[in-house]
Protein backbone atom coordinates (compact mmCIF):
# COMPACT_ATOMS: atom_id res chain seq x y z
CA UNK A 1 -189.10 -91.53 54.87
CA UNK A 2 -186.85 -94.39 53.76
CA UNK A 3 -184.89 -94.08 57.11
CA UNK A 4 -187.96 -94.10 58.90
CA UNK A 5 -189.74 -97.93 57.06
CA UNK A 6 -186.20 -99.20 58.34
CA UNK A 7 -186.66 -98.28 61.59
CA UNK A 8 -190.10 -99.71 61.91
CA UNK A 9 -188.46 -103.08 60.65
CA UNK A 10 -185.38 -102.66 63.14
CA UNK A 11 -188.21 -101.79 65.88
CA UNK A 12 -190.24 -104.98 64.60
CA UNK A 13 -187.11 -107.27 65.31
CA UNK A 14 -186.32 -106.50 68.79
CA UNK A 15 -190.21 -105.48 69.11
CA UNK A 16 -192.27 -108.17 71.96
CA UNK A 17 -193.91 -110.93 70.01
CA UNK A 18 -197.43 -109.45 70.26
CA UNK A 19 -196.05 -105.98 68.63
CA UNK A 20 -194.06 -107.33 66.49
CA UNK A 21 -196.74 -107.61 63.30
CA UNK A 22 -197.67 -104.58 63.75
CA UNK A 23 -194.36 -103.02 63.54
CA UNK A 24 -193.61 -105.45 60.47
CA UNK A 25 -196.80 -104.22 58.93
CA UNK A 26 -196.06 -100.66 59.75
CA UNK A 27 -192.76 -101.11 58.02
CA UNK A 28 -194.22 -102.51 55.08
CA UNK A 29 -197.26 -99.80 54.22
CA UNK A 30 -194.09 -97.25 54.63
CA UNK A 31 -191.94 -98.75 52.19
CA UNK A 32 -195.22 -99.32 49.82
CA UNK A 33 -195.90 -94.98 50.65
CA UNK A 34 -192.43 -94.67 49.63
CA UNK A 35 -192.36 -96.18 46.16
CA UNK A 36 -195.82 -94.70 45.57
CA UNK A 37 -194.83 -91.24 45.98
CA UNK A 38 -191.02 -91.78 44.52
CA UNK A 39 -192.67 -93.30 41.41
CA UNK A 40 -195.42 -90.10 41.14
CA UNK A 41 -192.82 -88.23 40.88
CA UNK A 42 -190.97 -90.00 38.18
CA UNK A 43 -187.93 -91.81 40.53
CA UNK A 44 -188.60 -95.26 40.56
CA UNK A 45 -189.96 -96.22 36.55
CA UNK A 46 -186.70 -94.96 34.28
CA UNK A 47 -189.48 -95.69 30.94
CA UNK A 48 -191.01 -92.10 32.45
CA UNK A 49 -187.85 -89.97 32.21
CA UNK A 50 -188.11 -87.07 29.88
């Protein structure tokens, strides 16, 4: 998944200037799913290692 938010920023970059927004925004809610489901599971906060 982390390969995939920077793709949708590399895409963004050499993306037309209408498209590229949504391919920055696209980018961005991926990274934001990424650190939501690394830090359910206990990957991103070190206070929640047991």
């Amino acid at each position: 998944m982390s390969l995939s938010c920077v793709a949708i920023i590399l895409c963004s970059l050499t993306a037309s200037p209408e498209l590229r927004g949504v391919y920055a925004a696209a980018g961005i809610v991926c990274g934001i799913a990424l650190w939501v489901a690394l830090r359910a599971v206990g990957r991103v906060n070190p206070a929640r290692r047991s």
